[in-house]
Protein backbone atom coordinates (compact mmCIF):
# COMPACT_ATOMS: atom_id res chain seq x y z
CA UNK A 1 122.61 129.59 103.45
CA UNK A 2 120.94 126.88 105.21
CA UNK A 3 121.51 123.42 104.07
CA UNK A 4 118.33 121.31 102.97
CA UNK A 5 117.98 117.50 103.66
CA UNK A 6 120.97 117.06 105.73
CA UNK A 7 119.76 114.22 107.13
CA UNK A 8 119.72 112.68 103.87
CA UNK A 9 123.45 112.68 102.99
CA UNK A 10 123.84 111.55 106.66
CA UNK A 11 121.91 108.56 105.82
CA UNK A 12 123.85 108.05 103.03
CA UNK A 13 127.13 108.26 104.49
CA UNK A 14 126.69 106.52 107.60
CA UNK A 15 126.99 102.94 106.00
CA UNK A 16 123.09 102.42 104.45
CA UNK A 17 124.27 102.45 100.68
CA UNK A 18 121.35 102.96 98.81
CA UNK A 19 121.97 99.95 96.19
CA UNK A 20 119.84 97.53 94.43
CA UNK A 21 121.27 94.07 94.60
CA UNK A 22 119.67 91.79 91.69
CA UNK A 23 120.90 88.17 91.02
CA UNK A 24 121.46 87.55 87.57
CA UNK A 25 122.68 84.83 85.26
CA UNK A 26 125.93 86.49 85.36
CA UNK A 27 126.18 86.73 89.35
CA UNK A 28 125.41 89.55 91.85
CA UNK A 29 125.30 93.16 90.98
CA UNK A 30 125.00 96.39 92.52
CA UNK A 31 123.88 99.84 91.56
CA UNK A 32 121.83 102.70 92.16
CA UNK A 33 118.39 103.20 90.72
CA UNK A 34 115.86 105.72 90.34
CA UNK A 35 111.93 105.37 90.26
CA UNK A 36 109.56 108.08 88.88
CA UNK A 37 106.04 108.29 87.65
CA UNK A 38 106.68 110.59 84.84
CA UNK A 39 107.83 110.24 81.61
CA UNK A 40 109.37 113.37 80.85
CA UNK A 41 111.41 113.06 84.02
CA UNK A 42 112.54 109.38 83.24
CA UNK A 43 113.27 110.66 79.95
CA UNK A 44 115.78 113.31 81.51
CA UNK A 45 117.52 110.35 83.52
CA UNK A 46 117.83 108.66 80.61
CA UNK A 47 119.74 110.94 78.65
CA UNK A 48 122.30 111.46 81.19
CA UNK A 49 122.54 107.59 81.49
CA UNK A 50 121.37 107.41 84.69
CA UNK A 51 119.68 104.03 85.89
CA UNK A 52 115.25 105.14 86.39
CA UNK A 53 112.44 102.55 86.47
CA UNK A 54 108.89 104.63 85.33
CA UNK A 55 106.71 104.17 88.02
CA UNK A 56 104.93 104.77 90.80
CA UNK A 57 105.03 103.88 94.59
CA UNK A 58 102.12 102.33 94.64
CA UNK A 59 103.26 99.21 92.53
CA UNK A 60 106.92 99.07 92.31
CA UNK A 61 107.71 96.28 89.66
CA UNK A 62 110.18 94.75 91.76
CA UNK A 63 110.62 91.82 93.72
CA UNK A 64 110.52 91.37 97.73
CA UNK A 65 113.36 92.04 99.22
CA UNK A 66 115.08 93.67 96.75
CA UNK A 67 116.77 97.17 98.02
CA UNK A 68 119.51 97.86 100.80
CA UNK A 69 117.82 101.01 101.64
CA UNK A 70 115.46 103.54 99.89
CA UNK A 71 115.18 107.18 99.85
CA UNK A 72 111.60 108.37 99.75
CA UNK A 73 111.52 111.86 99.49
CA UNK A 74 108.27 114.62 99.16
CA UNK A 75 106.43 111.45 97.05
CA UNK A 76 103.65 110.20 99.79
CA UNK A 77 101.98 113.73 100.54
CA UNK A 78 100.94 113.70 96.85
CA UNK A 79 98.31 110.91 97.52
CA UNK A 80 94.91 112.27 97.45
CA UNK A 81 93.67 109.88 100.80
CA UNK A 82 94.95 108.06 103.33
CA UNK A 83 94.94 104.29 102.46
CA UNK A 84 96.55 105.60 99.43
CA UNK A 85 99.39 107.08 101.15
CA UNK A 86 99.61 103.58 103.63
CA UNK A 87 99.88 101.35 100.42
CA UNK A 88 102.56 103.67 99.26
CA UNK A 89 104.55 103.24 102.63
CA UNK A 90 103.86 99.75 102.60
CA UNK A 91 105.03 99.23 99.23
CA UNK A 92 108.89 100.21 100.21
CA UNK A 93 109.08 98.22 103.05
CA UNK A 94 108.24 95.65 100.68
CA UNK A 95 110.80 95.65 98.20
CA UNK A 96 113.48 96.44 101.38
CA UNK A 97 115.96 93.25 102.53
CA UNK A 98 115.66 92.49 106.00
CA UNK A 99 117.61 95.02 107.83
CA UNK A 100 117.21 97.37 105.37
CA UNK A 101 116.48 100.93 105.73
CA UNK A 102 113.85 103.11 104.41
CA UNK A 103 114.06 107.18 104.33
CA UNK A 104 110.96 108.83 103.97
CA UNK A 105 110.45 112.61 104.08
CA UNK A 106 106.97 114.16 104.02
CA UNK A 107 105.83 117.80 104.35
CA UNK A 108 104.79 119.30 107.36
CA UNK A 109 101.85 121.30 108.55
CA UNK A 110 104.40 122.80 111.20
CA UNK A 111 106.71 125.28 109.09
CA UNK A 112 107.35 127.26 111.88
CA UNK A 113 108.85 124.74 114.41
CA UNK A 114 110.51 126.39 117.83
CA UNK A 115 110.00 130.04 116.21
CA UNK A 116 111.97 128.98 113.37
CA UNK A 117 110.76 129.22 109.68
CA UNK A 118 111.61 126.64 107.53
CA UNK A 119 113.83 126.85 104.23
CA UNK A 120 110.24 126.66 102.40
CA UNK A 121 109.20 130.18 104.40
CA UNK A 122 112.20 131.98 104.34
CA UNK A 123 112.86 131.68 100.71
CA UNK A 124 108.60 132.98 100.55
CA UNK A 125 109.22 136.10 102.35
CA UNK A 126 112.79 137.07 100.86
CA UNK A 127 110.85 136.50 97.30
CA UNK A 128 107.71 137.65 98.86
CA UNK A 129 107.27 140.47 95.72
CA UNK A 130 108.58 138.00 92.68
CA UNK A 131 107.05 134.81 93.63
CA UNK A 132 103.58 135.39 95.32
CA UNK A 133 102.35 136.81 91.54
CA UNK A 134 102.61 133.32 89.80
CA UNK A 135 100.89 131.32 92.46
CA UNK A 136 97.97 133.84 93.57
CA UNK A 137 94.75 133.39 92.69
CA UNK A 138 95.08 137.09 91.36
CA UNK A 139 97.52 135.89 88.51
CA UNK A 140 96.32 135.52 84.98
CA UNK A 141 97.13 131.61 84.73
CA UNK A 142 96.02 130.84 87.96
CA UNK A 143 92.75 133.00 87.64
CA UNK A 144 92.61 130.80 84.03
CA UNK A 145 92.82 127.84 85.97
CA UNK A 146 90.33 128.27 88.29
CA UNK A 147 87.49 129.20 86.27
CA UNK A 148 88.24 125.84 84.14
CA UNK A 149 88.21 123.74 87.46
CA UNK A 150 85.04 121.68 88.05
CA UNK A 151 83.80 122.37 91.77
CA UNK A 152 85.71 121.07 94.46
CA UNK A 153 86.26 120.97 97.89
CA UNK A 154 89.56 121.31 98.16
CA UNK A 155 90.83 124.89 98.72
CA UNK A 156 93.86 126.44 96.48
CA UNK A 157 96.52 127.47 98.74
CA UNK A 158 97.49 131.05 98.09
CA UNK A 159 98.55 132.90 100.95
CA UNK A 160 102.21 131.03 100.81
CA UNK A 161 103.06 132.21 104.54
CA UNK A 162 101.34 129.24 106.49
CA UNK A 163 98.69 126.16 106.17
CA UNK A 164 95.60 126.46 107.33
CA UNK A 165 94.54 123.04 107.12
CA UNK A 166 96.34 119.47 105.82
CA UNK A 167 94.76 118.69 102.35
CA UNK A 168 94.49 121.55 99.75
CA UNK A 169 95.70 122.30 96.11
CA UNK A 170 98.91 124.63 94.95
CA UNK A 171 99.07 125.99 91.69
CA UNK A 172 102.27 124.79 90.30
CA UNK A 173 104.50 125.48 87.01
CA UNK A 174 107.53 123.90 86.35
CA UNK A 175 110.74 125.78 86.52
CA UNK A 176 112.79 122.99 84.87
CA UNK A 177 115.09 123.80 81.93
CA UNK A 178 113.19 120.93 80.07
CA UNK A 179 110.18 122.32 80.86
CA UNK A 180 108.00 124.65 77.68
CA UNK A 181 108.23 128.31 77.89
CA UNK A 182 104.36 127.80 77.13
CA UNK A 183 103.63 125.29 80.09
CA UNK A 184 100.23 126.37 81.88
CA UNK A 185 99.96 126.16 85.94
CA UNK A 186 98.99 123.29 86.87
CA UNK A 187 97.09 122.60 90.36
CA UNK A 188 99.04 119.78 92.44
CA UNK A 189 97.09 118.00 95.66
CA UNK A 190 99.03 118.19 98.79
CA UNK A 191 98.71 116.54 102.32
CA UNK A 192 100.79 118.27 104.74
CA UNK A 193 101.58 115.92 108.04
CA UNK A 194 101.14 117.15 111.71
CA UNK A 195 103.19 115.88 113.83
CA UNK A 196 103.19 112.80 114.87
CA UNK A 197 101.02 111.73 112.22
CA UNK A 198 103.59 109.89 109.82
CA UNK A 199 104.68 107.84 112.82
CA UNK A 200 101.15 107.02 113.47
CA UNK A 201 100.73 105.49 110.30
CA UNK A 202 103.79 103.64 110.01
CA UNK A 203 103.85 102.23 113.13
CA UNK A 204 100.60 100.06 111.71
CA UNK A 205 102.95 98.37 108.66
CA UNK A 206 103.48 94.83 109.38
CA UNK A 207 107.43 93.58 109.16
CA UNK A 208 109.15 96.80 110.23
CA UNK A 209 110.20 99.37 113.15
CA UNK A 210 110.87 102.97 113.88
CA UNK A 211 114.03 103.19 114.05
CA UNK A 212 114.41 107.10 113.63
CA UNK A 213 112.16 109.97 113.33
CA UNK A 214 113.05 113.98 112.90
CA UNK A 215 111.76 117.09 111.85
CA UNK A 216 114.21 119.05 109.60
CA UNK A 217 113.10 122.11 107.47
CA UNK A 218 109.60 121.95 107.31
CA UNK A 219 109.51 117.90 106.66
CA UNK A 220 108.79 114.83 108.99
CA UNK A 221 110.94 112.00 108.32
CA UNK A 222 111.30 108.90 109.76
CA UNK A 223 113.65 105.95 109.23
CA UNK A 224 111.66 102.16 108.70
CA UNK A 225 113.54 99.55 109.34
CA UNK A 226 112.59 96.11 108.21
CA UNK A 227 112.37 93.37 110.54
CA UNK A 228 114.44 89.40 110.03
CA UNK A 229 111.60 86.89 108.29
């Protein structure tokens, strides 16, 4: 079995604690914190007393300067254009200290990448005759779905073997525990990067640098690093 987001728990390991430092009344504290736009999902966190701000990435209701490093991960592609998806970038270097770090994982138009599928592909074809059902257009709740839809532009991705362009829809249905028996499909927007293309735009963000970049298991990444004031 092939491991998924190793990079990630390298990142974590190799001295960039993801912490939140906040000066209070009572001193300096540290701790790990979550941010998600969904209530449902915060609601989760906080019944297993984990630490979650609702939110999104577009306005995170923090100060400057806040975070030791930040793990970003399958969040920006969801923005539906691409000074959306800039502010969103911009927005964690913001609330980064000087020095810090900032992970961010997007995914990528290449999912074959030097003949090798990705995790995303291989786990398509080996449940090529269970899973292709509940996201084809031929399905009952997707076929549902689509004649409700107002017109668009957009296409709904189907074929679940390759991309055949960046922006598009995906029928989705959550598989959660939490999740109703009765919960429809839903149609989620997606912007899948070339290559090359997340570097592009962060190498236009004022106040940081490069300082990694990869492509592991049908993701970009790169690692932002904010510069001294």
């Amino acid at each position: 079995m092939v491991d998924i987001f190793v990079r990630v728990f390298h990142f974590i390991q190799s001295g960039q604690i993801v912490l939140a430092t906040v000066h209070t009344s009572y001193g300096c504290c540290s701790f790990q914190i979550g941010l998600d736009r969904s209530f449902e999902l915060c609601k989760i966190c906080y019944e297993k007393n984990l630490n979650i701000i609702q939110a999104d990435c577009l306005f995170i209701p923090v100060a400057d300067c806040r975070f030791d490093a930040i793990i970003c991960i399958a969040v920006i592609h969801h923005f539906a254009d691409e000074e959306r998806r800039f502010r969103a970038l911009c927005e964690l270097v913001r609330v980064v200290k000087p020095g810090g770090k900032v992970l961010v994982y997007v995914w990528a138009f290449e999912q074959l990448k030097e003949h090798q599928p990705s995790v995303y592909l291989q786990s398509i074809m080996a449940k090529k005759h269970d899973s292709v059902q509940s996201f084809n257009e031929s399905s009952p709740s997707t076929s549902q779905m689509l004649s409700d839809m107002q017109p668009s532009s957009l296409p709904v991705f189907s074929k679940m073997n390759s991309f055949e362009q960046q922006d598009f829809l995906l029928p989705w249905k959550s598989s959660c525990a939490y999740a109703s028996h009765s919960s429809r499909s839903v149609l989620r927007y997606y912007h899948v990067y070339k290559e090359n293309e997340l570097e592009t735009a962060c190498a236009l963000i004022r106040g940081c640098t490069i300082y990694d970049r990869f492509y592991e298991q049908g993701n970009w990444a790169v690692v932002l690093q904010k510069n001294a004031c």
